[in-house]
Each structure stands twice: as structure tokens, then as C-alpha cells.
Protein backbone atom coordinates (compact mmCIF):
# COMPACT_ATOMS: atom_id res chain seq x y z
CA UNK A 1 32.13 -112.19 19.89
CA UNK A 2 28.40 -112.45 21.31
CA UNK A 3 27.69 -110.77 24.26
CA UNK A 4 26.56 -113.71 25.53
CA UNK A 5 30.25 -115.20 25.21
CA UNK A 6 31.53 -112.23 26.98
CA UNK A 7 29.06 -112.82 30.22
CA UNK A 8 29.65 -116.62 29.70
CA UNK A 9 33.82 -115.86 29.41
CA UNK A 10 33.69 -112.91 32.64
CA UNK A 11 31.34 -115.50 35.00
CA UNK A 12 34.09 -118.44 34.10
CA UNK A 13 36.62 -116.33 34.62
CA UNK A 14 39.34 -117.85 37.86
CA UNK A 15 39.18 -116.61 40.94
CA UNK A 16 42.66 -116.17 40.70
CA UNK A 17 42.06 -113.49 37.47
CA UNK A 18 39.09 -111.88 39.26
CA UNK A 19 41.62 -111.07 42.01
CA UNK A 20 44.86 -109.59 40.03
CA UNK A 21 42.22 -107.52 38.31
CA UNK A 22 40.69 -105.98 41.34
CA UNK A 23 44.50 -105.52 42.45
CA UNK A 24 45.41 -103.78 39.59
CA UNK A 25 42.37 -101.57 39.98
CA UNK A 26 43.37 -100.76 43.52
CA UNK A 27 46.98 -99.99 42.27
CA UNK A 28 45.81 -97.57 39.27
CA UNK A 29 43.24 -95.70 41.43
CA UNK A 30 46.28 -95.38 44.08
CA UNK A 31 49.17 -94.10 41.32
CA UNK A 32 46.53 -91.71 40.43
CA UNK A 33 46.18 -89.82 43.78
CA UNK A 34 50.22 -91.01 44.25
CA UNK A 35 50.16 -92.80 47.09
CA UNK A 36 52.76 -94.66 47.94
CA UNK A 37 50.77 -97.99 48.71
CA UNK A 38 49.94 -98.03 45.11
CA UNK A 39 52.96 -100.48 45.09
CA UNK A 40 51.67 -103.08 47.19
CA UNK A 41 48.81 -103.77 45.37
CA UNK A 42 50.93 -103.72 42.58
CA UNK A 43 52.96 -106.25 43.58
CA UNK A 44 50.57 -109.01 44.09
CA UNK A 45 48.80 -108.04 40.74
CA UNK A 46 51.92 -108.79 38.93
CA UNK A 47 52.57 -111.77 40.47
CA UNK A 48 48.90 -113.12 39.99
CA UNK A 49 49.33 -112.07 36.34
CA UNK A 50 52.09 -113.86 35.44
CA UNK A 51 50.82 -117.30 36.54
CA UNK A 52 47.67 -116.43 34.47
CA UNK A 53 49.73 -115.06 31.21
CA UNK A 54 52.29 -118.16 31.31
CA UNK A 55 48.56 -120.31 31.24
CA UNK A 56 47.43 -118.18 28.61
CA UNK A 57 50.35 -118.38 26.07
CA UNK A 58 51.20 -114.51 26.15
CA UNK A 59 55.09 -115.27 26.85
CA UNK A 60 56.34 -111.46 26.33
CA UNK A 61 53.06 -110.78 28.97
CA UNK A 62 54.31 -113.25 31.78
CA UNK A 63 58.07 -112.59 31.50
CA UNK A 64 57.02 -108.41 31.59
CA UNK A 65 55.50 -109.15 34.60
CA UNK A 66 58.79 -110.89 36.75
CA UNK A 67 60.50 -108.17 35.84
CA UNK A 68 57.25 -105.84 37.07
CA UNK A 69 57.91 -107.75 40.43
CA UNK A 70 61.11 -105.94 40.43
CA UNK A 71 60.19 -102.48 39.41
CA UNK A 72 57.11 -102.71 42.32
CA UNK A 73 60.26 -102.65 44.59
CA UNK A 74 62.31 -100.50 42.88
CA UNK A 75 59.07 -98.04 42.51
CA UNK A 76 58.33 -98.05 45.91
CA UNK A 77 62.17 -97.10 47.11
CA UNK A 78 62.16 -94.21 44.36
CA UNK A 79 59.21 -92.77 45.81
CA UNK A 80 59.66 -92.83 49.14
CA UNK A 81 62.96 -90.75 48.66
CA UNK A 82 60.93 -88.10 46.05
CA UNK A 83 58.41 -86.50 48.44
CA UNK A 84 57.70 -83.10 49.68
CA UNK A 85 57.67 -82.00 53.30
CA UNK A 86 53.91 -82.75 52.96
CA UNK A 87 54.70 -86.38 51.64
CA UNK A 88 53.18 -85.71 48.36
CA UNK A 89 55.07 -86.92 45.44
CA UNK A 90 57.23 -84.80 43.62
CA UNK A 91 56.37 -85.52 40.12
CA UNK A 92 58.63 -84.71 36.80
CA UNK A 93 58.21 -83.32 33.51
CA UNK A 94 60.39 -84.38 30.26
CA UNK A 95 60.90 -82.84 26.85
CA UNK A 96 59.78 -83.90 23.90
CA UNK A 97 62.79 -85.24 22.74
CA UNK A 98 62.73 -87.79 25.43
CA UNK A 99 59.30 -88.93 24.49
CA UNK A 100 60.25 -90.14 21.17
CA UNK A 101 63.55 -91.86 22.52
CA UNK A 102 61.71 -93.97 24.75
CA UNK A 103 58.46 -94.79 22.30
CA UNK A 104 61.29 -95.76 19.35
CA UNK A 105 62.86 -97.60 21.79
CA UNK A 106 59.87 -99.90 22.90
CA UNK A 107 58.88 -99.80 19.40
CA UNK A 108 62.16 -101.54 18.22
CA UNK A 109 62.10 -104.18 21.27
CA UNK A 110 58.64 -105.03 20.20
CA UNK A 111 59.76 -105.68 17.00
CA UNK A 112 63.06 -107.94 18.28
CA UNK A 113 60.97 -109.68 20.96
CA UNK A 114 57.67 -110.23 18.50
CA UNK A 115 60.16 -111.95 16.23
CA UNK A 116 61.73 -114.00 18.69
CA UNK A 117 58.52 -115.65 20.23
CA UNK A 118 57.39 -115.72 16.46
CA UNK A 119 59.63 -117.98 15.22
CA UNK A 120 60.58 -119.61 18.63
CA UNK A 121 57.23 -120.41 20.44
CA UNK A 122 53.81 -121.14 20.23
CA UNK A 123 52.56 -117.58 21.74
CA UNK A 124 49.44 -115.99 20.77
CA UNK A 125 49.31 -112.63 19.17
CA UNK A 126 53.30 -112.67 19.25
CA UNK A 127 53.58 -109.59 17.79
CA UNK A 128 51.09 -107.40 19.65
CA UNK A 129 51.41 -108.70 22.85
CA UNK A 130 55.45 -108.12 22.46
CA UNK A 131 54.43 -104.30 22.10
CA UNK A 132 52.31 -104.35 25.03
CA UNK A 133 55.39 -106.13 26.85
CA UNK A 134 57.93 -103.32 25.79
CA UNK A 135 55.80 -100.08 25.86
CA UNK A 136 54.47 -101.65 29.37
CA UNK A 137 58.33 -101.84 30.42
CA UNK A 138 59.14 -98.50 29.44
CA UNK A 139 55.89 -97.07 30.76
CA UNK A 140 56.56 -98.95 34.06
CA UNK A 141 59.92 -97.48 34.33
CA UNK A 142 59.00 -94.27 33.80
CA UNK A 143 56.19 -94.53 36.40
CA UNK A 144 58.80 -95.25 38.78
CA UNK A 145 61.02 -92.24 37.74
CA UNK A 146 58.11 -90.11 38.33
CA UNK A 147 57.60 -88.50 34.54
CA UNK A 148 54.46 -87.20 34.09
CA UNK A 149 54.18 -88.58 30.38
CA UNK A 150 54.01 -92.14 31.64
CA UNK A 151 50.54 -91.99 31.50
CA UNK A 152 50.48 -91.68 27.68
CA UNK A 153 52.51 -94.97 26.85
CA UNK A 154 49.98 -96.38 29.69
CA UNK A 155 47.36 -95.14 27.42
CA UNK A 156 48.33 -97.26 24.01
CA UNK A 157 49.64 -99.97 25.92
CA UNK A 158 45.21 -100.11 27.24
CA UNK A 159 44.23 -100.23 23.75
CA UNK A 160 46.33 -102.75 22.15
CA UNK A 161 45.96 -104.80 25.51
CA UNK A 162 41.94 -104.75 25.48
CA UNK A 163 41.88 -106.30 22.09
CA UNK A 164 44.46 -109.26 23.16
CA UNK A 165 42.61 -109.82 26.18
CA UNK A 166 39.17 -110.53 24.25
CA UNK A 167 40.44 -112.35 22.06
CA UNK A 168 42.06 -114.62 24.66
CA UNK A 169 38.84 -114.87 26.41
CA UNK A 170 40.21 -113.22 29.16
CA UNK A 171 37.36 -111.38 29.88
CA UNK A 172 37.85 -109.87 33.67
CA UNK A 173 41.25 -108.80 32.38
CA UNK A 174 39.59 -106.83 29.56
CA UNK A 175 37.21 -104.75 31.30
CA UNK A 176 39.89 -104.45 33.67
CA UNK A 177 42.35 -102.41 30.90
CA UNK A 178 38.71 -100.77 29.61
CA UNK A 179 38.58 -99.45 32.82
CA UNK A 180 42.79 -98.27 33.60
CA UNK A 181 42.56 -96.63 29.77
CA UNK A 182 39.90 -93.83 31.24
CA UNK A 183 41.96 -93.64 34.93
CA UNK A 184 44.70 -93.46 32.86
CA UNK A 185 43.18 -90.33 30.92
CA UNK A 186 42.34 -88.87 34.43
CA UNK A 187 45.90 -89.83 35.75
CA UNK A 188 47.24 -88.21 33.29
CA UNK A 189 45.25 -84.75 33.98
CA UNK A 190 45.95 -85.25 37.69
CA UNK A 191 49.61 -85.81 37.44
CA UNK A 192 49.66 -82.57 35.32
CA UNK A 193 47.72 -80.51 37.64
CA UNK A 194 50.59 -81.14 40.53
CA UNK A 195 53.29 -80.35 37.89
CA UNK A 196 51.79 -77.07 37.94
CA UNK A 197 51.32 -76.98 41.71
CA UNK A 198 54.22 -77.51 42.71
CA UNK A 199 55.62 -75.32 39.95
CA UNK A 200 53.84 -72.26 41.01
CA UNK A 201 55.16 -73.21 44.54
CA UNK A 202 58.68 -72.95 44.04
CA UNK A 203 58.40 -70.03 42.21
């Protein structure tokens, strides 16, 4: 790909696109500094998103994102009932242990679901974009549980994504994951960093 065909791609892009990605932005920046209304803007990026995937032929994307609608709600209800005196978000760490249940768990649904829309449909990239679907669901849900490690699984899911969406010729989309992979690097860091505050608080 030219970069020519990128700026051609980004400039054609819908307006419909332009604004799910600016939504999501709004969302990520807002999970990062945990506020609440991160889940808002959340809400209407999934929604715009799976119009646009169902369009696009990424199946496992569009049907991750109804069930995102859910989660938005169910996200925003967890947190309001998980905050300190202060309202800040009381976030939660995890051992190892339940890292690798939940990455060989989106692993194996990738593998179910990439064989399914395989075999079944005409998607695009059935295989990779059934891994984004998965990890995505299992990051999601652990966003909404409040584990710190969330941000890791956000951190793959970025990578595989980016390549799918060039490929599509979804270019707004693509610098839109460029972009969540480094907030996700500095959500990461900034989750951690209240871990630790509000561990040395209690004790």
C-alpha cells in the first residue's frame, strides 16, 4: 500500500467511520484517567462500528460489537458501585494464573469462531479478525471487572487489528487502533500507578 492510497482511503473514509473513531478515542482517553463517562462514548462507538463491520465483511467484528453494546451497560453499572469515597475507581490486580486462563480461553474461541465463519461465510481475514473478536471480548470484560491486566489483551488485540483494518481499506479505523495501542501502553502504566496508590493507602 502507497501512501497515496492511504490519504486517498482516510479522505474517502464515511462520515459515519470518521465519527465511531473519534468516539472511540474519546472513550480510551476517558478509561485511561477512569472516568466513568468513558462508557458513553463507548456506547455509540460500538454501535457505529457494527453497522460499518457488517458493511465491511468482518462478521466476528460486528457481532463483538452487539454484545459490546451490552458490556457498555454492564461496565458502566460495575463502576459506579466500585469507587472510593473520592469517586475514583477502585481498580484490581490478578495473578498470573488468571492471565493465562483467560488468553487460552480467547485463544481457543478464536480458533472455534475463525473456523466457523471459515467454512460458513464469506468474511475477510476469518481467522484474524475472530482473534480480535475473542481477545476483544475477554479484554472488554475484564475492563469492566476492573483488572488492571486488561490493558495487555487491549494491547495485541491493537496490533492484529491495525493490520485488518489496512488491509480493508479502513483507513480512519487504522490510525484509530495506531493510536489506542500507545494509550493503551500509557493506560496500562496509569492503571498500575493507582494499584499502588491505593495500596499504600490501605495499608
Amino acid at each position: 500500500m502507497s501512501i497515496q492510497e492511504f490519504i486517498s482511503g482516510f479522505l474517502g473514509a464515511s462520515t459515519l467511520e470518521i465519527i465511531a473513531s473519534f468516539s472511540g478515542f474519546l472513550c480510551l482517553y476517558m478509561l485511561i484517567k477512569r472516568n466513568i463517562w468513558c462508557w458513553f462514548f463507548g456506547f455509540i462507538q460500538v454501535t457505529l462500528y457494527t453497522y460499518i463491520f457488517f458493511h465491511a465483511k468482518l462478521y466476528s467484528d460486528a457481532g463483538l460489537h452487539v454484545v459490546y453494546m451490552f458490556l457498555q451497560i454492564y461496565g458502566w453499572w460495575n463502576w459506579r458501585h466500585h469507587q472510593s469515597t473520592q469517586e475514583q475507581l477502585i481498580v484490581e490486580s490478578g495473578p498470573a494464573i488468571l492471565i493465562v486462563r483467560w488468553a487460552l480461553i480467547a485463544i481457543v474461541a478464536a480458533g472455534v469462531l475463525g473456523a466457523m465463519m471459515d467454512t460458513y461465510t464469506d468474511a475477510s481475514f476469518a481467522y484474524p479478525d475472530a482473534f480480535t473478536t475473542s481477545t476483544s471480548l475477554v479484554a472488554q470484560w475484564l475492563l469492566t471487572r476492573r483488572y488492571i491486566f486488561n490493558w495487555l489483551f487491549w494491547i495485541v488485540v491493537d496490533i492484529v487489528a491495525i493490520y485488518i483494518y489496512l488491509q480493508k481499506g479502513l483507513y480512519p479505523t487504522a490510525m484509530l487502533y495506531c493510536t489506542f495501542l500507545i494509550m493503551c501502553i500509557f493506560g496500562y502504566k496509569s492503571w498500575l500507578l493507582q494499584y499502588k496508590t491505593q495500596t499504600t493507602a490501605a495499608n
